[in-house]
C-alpha atoms as a PDB file:
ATOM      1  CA  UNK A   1       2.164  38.536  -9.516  1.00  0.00           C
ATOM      2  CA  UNK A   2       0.324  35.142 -10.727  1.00  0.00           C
ATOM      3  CA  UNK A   3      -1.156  33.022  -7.860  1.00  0.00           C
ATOM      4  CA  UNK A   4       0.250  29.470  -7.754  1.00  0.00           C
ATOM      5  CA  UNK A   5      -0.554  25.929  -6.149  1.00  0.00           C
ATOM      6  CA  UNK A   6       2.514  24.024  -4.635  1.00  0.00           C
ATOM      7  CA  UNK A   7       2.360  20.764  -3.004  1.00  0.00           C
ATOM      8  CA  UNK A   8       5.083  19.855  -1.504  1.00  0.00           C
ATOM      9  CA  UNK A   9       6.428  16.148  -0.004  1.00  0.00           C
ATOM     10  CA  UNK A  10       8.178  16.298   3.448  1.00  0.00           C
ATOM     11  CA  UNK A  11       9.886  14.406   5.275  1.00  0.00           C
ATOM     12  CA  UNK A  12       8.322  12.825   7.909  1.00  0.00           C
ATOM     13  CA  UNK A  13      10.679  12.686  10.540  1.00  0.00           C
ATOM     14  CA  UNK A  14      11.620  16.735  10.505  1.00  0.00           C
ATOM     15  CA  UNK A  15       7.550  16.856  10.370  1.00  0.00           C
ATOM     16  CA  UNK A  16       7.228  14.665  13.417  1.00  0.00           C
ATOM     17  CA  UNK A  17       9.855  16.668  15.475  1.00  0.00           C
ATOM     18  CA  UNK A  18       7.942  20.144  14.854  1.00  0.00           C
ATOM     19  CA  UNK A  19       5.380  20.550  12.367  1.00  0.00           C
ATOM     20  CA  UNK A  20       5.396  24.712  12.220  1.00  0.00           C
ATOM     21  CA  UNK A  21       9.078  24.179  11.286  1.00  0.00           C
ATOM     22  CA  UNK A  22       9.046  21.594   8.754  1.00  0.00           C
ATOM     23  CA  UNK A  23       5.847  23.874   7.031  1.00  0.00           C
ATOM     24  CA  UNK A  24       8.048  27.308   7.534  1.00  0.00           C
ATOM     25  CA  UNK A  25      11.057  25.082   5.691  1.00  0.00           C
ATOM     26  CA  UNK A  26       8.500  25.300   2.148  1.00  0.00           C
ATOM     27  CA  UNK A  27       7.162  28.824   3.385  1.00  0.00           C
ATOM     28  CA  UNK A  28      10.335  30.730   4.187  1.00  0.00           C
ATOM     29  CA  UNK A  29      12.177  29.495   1.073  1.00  0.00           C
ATOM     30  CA  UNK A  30       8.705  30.813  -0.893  1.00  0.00           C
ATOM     31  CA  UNK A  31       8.919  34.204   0.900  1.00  0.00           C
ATOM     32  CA  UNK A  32      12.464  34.950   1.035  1.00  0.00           C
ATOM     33  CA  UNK A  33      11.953  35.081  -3.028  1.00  0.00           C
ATOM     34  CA  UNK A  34       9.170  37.237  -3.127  1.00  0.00           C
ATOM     35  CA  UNK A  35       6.051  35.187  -2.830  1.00  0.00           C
ATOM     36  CA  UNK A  36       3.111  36.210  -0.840  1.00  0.00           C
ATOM     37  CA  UNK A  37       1.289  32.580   0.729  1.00  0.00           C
ATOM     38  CA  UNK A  38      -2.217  33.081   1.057  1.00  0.00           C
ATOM     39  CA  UNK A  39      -2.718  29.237   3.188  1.00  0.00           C
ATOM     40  CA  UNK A  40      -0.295  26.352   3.818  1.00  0.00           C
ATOM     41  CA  UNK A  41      -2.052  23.842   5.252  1.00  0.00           C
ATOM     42  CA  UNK A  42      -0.857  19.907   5.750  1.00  0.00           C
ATOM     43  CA  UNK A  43      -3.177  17.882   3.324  1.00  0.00           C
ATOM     44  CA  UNK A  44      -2.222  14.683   4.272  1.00  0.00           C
ATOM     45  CA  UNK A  45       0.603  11.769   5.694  1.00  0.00           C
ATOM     46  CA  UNK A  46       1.008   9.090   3.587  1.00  0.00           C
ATOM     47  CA  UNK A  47       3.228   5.989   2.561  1.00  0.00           C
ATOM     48  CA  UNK A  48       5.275   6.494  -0.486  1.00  0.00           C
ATOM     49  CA  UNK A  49       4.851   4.717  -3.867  1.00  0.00           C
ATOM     50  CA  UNK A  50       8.483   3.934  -4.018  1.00  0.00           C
ATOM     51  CA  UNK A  51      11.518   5.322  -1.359  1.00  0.00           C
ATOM     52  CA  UNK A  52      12.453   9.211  -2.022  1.00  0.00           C
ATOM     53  CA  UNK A  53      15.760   9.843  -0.599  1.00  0.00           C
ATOM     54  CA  UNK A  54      15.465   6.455   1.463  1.00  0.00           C
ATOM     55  CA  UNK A  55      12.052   7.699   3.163  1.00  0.00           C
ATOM     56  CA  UNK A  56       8.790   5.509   2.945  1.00  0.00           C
ATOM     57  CA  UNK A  57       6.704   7.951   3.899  1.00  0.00           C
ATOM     58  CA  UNK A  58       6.043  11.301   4.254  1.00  0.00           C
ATOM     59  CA  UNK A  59       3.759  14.540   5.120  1.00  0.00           C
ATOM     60  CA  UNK A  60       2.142  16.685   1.825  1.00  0.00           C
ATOM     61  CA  UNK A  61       2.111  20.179   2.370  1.00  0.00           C
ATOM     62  CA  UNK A  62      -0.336  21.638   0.161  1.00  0.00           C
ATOM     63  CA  UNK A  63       0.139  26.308  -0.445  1.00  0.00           C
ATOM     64  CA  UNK A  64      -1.378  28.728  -2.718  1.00  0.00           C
ATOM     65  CA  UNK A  65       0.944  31.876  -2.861  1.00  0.00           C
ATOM     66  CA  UNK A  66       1.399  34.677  -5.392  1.00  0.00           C
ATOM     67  CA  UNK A  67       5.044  35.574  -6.797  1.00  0.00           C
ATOM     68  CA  UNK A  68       6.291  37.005  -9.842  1.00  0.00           C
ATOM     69  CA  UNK A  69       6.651  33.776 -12.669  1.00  0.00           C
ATOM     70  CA  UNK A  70      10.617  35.068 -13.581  1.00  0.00           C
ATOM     71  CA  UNK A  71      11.256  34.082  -9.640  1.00  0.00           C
ATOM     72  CA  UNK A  72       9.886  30.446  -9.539  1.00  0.00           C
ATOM     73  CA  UNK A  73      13.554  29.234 -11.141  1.00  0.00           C
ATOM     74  CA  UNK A  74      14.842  30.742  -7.957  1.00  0.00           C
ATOM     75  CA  UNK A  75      12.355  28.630  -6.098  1.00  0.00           C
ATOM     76  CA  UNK A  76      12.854  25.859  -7.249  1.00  0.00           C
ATOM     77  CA  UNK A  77      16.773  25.856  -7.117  1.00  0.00           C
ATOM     78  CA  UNK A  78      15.997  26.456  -3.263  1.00  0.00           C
ATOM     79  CA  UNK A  79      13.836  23.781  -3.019  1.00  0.00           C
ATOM     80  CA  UNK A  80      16.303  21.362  -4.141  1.00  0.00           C
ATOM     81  CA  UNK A  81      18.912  21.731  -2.311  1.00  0.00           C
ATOM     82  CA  UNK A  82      16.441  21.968   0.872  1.00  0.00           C
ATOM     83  CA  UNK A  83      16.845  18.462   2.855  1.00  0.00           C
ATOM     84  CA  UNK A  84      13.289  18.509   3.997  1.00  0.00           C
ATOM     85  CA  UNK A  85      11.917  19.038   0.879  1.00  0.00           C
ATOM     86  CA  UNK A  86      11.194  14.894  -1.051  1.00  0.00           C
ATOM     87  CA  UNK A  87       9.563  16.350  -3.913  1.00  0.00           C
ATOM     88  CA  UNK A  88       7.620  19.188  -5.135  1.00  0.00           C
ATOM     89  CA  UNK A  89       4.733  20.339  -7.884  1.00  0.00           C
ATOM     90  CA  UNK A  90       3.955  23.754  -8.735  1.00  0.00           C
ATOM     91  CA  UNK A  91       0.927  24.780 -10.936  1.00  0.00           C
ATOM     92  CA  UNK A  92      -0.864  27.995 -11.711  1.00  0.00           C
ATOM     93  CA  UNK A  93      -4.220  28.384  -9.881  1.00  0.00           C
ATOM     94  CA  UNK A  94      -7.466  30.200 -10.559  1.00  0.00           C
ATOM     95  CA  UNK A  95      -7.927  31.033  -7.538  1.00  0.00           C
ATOM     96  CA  UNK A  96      -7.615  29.635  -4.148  1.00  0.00           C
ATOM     97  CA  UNK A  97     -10.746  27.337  -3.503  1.00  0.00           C
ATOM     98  CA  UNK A  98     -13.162  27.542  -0.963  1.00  0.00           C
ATOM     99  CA  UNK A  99     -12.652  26.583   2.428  1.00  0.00           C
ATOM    100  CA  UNK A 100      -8.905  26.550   1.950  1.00  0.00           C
ATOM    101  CA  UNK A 101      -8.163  29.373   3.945  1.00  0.00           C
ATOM    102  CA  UNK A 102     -10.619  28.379   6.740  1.00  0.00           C
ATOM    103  CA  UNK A 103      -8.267  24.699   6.946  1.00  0.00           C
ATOM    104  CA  UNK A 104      -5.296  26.993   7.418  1.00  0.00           C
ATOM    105  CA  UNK A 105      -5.857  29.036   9.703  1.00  0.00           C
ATOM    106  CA  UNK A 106      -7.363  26.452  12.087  1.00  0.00           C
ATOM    107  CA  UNK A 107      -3.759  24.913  11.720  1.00  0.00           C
ATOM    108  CA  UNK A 108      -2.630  28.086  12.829  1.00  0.00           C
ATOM    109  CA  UNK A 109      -4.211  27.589  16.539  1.00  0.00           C
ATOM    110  CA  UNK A 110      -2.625  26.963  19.344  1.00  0.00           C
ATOM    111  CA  UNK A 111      -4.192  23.732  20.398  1.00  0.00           C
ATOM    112  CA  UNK A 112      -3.829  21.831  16.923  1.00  0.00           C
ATOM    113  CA  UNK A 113      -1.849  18.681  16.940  1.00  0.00           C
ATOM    114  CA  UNK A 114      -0.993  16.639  14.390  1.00  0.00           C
ATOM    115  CA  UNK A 115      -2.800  13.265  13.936  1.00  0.00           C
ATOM    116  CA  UNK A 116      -1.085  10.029  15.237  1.00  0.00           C
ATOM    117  CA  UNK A 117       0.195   8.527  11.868  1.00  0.00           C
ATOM    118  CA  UNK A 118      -1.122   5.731  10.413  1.00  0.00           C
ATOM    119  CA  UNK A 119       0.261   2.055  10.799  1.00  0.00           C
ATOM    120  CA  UNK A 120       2.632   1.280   8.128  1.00  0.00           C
ATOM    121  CA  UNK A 121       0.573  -1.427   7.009  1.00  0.00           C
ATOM    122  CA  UNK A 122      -2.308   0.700   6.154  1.00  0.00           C
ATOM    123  CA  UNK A 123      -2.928   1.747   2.909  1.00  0.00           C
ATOM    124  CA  UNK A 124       0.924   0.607   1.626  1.00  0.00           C
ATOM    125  CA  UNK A 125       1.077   0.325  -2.063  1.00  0.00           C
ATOM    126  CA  UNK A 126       2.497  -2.189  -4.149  1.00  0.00           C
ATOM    127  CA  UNK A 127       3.620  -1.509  -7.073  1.00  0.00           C
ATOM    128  CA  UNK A 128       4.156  -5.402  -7.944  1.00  0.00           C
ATOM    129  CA  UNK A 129       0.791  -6.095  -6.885  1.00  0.00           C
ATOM    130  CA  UNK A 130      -0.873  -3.233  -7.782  1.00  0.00           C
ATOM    131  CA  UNK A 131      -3.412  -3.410  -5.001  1.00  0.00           C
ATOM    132  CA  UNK A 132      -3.595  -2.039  -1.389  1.00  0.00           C
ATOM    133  CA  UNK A 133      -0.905  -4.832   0.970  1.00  0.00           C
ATOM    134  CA  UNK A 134      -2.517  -5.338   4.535  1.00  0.00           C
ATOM    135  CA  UNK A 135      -0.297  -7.226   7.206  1.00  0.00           C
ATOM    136  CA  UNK A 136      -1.727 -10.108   9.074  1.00  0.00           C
ATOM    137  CA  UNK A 137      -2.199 -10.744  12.740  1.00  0.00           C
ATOM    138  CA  UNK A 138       1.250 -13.300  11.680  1.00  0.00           C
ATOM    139  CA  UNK A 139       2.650 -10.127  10.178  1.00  0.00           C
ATOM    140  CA  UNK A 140       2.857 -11.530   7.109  1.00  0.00           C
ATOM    141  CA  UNK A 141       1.821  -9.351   4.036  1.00  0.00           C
ATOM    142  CA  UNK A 142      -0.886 -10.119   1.582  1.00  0.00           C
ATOM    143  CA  UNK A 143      -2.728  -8.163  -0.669  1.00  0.00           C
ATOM    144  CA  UNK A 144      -6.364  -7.725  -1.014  1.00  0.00           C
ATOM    145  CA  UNK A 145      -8.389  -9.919  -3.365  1.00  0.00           C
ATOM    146  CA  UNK A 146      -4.948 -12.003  -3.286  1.00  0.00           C
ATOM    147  CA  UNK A 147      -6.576 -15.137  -4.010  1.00  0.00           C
ATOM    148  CA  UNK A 148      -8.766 -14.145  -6.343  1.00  0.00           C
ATOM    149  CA  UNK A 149      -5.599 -12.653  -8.447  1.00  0.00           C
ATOM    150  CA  UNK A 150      -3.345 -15.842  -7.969  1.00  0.00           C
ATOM    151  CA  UNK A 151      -6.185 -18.033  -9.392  1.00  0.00           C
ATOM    152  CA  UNK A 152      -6.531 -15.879 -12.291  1.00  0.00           C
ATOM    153  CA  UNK A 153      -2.607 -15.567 -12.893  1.00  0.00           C
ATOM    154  CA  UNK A 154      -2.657 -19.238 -12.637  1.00  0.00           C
ATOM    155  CA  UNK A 155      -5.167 -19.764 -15.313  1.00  0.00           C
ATOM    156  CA  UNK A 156      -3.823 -17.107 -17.638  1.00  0.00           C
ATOM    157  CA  UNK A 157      -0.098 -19.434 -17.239  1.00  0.00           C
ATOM    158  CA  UNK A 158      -2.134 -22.590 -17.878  1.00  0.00           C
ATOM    159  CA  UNK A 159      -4.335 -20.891 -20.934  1.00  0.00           C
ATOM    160  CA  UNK A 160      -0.329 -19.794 -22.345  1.00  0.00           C
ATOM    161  CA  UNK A 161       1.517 -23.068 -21.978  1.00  0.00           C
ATOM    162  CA  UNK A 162      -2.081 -24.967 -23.508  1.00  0.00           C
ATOM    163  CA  UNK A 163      -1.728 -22.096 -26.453  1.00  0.00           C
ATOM    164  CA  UNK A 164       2.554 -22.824 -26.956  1.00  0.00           C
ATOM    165  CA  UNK A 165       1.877 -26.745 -26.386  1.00  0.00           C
ATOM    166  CA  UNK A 166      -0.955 -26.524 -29.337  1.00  0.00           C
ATOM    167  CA  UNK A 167       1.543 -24.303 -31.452  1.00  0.00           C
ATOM    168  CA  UNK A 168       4.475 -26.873 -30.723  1.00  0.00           C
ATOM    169  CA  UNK A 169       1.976 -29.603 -31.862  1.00  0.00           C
ATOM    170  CA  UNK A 170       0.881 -28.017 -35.306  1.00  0.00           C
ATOM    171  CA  UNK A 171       4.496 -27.917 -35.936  1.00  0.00           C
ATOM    172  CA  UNK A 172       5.273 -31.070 -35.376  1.00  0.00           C
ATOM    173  CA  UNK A 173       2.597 -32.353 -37.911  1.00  0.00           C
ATOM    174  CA  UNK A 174       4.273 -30.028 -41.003  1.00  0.00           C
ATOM    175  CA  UNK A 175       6.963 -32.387 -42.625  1.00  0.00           C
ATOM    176  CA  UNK A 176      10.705 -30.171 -41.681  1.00  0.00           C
ATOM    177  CA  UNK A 177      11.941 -28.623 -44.804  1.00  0.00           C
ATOM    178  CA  UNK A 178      15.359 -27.704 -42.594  1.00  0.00           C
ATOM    179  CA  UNK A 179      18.671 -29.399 -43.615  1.00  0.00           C
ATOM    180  CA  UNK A 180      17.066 -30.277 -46.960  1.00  0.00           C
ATOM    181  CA  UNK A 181      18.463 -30.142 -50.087  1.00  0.00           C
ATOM    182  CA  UNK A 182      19.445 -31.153 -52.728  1.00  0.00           C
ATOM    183  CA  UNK A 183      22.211 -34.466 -52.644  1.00  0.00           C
ATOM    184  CA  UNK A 184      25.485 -33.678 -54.370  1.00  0.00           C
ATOM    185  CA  UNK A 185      27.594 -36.532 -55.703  1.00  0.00           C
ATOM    186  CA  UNK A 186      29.496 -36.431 -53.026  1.00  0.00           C
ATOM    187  CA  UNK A 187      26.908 -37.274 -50.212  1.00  0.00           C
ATOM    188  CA  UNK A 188      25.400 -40.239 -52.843  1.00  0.00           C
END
């Protein structure tokens, strides 16, 4: 048996409906091959790079299990086909770390509740951008340091047209050698 570190990407709205199910959806598929979970924790809800299966965000479950490495195919074929399941990474582990069992089992009690998620504004990435987008009190988007990155664009366009306009110019100045040649009788 080699011990192993999954995360797994779930979606949000089987995670909102009953968290212990949507975790035993990543769990159950891990035991019914053989695995033995040491924690499963959540790790964190966030918004998604890009849509996964038309989802913009979603709920990381993050496990450290032991199974035998031949059975991980068998895993993984699961995984696939399971609807919950976004995405997935599996990597061996060490060991698990320190204070990782503690996390899950205090998810384990009877009083723990989820966290209200976050606005979908918050912390939304984009990837044209390629900085954090915050909505306004208009609820319009705009993107930190937007300003700041439009003025630069701008003079990085200006600083390319001056550099093609100068290029264009040195051309100009060059006698054309094109459609030269020498006359024939006929053309005299």
């Amino acid at each position: 048996m080699k011990l192993y570190e999954g995360m797994f990407v779930i979606d949000n709205d089987l995670v909102r409906e009953d968290w212990q199910a949507a975790k035993s959806l990543v769990t159950g598929t891990l035991e019914k091959h053989g695995a033995t979970v040491h924690t499963a924790r959540r790790w964190d809800e966030r918004a998604l790079a890009y849509p996964i299966k038309g989802r913009r965000r979603a709920t990381y479950l993050l496990t450290y299990f032991e199974i035998e490495g031949d059975r991980n195919t068998d895993v993984a074929r699961d995984l696939e086909i399971t609807d919950g399941v976004l995405r997935y990474l599996v990597t061996s582990a060490a060991a698990v770390p320190e204070g990782e069992a503690e996390a899950s089992q205090a998810e384990q009690a009877d009083d723990f509740q989820l966290p209200p998620p976050p606005p979908d504004s918050v912390g939304r990435y984009s990837p044209l951008q390629g900085d954090v987008e915050e909505e306004n009190a208009d609820g319009e988007e705009s993107s930190e340091g937007g300003d700041e990155a439009k003025a630069e664009e701008s003079k990085a366009d200006e600083a390319k047209a001056e550099g093609s306009a100068e290029g264009d110019a040195g051309q100009a100045d060059e006698p054309s050698t094109e459609g030269e040649g020498t006359k024939t009788e006929e053309q005299a």
